[in-house]
Protein backbone atom coordinates (compact mmCIF):
# COMPACT_ATOMS: atom_id res chain seq x y z
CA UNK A 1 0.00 0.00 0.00
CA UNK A 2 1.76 3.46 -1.17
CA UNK A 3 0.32 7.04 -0.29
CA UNK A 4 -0.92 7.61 -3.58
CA UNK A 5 -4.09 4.54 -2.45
CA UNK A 6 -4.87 6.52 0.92
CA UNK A 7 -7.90 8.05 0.52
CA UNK A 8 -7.79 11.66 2.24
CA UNK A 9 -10.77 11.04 4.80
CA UNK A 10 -8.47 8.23 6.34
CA UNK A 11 -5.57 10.16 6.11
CA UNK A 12 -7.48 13.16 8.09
CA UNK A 13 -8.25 10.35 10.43
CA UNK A 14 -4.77 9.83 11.34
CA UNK A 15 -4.07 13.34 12.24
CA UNK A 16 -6.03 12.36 15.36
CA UNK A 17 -3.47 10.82 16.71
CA UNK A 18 -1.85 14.36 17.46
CA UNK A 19 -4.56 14.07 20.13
CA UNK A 20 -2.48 11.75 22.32
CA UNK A 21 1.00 14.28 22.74
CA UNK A 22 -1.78 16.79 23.75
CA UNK A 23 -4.07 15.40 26.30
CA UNK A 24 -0.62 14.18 27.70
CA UNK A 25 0.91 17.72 27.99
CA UNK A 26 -3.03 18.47 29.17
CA UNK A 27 -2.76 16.07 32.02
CA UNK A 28 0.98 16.69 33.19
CA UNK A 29 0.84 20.60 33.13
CA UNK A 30 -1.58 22.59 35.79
CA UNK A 31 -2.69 24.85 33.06
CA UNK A 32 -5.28 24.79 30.49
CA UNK A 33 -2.79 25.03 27.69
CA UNK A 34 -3.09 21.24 27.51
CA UNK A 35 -6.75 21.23 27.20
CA UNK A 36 -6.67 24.29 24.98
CA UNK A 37 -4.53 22.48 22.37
CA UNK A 38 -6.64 19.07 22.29
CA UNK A 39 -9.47 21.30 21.63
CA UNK A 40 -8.07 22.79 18.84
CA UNK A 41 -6.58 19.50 17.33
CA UNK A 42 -10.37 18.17 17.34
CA UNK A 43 -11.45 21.29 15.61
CA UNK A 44 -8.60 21.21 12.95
CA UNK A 45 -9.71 17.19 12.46
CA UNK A 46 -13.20 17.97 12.04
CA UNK A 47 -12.84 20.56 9.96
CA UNK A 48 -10.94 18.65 7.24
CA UNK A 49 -12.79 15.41 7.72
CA UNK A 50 -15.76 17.85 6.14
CA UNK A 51 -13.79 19.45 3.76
CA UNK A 52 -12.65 16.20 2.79
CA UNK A 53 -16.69 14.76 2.31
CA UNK A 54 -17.32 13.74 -1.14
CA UNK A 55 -19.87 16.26 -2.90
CA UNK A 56 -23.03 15.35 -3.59
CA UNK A 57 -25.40 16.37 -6.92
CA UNK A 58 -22.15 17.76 -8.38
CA UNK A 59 -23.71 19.22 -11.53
CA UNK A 60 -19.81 20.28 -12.65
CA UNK A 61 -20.40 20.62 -16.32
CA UNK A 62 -23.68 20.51 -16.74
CA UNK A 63 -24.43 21.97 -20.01
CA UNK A 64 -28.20 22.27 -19.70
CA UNK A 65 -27.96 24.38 -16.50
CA UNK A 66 -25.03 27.05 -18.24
CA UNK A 67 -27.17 27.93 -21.29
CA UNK A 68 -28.48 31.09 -22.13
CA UNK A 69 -31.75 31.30 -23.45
């Protein structure tokens, strides 16, 4: 299996694993920084796994739609 078969959604997924150094630093530090970060890796994960969502009732190219009448 090379790079070029991983599909992005799965690679997204794996960026979760950033998760782990952070709720680490989270629980071993007395400030919120910790928490702050894991937060913010969620949000970044989330945010590509939608931007990374096939698209439905693409009508790319649709030459009935693009005429002028």
């Amino acid at each position: 299996m090379s790079f070029d078969d991983l599909q992005p959604r799965i690679a997204v997924a794996v960026g979760l694993l950033a998760l782990i150094p952070a709720i680490i630093y989270a629980v071993g530090r007395p400030s919120f920084g910790g928490y702050v970060a894991a937060i913010n890796v969620v949000l970044i994960f989330w945010s590509l796994y939608l931007a990374t969502e096939p698209v439905a009732n693409d009508h790319h190219g649709d030459e009935s739609a693009s005429s002028a009448p």
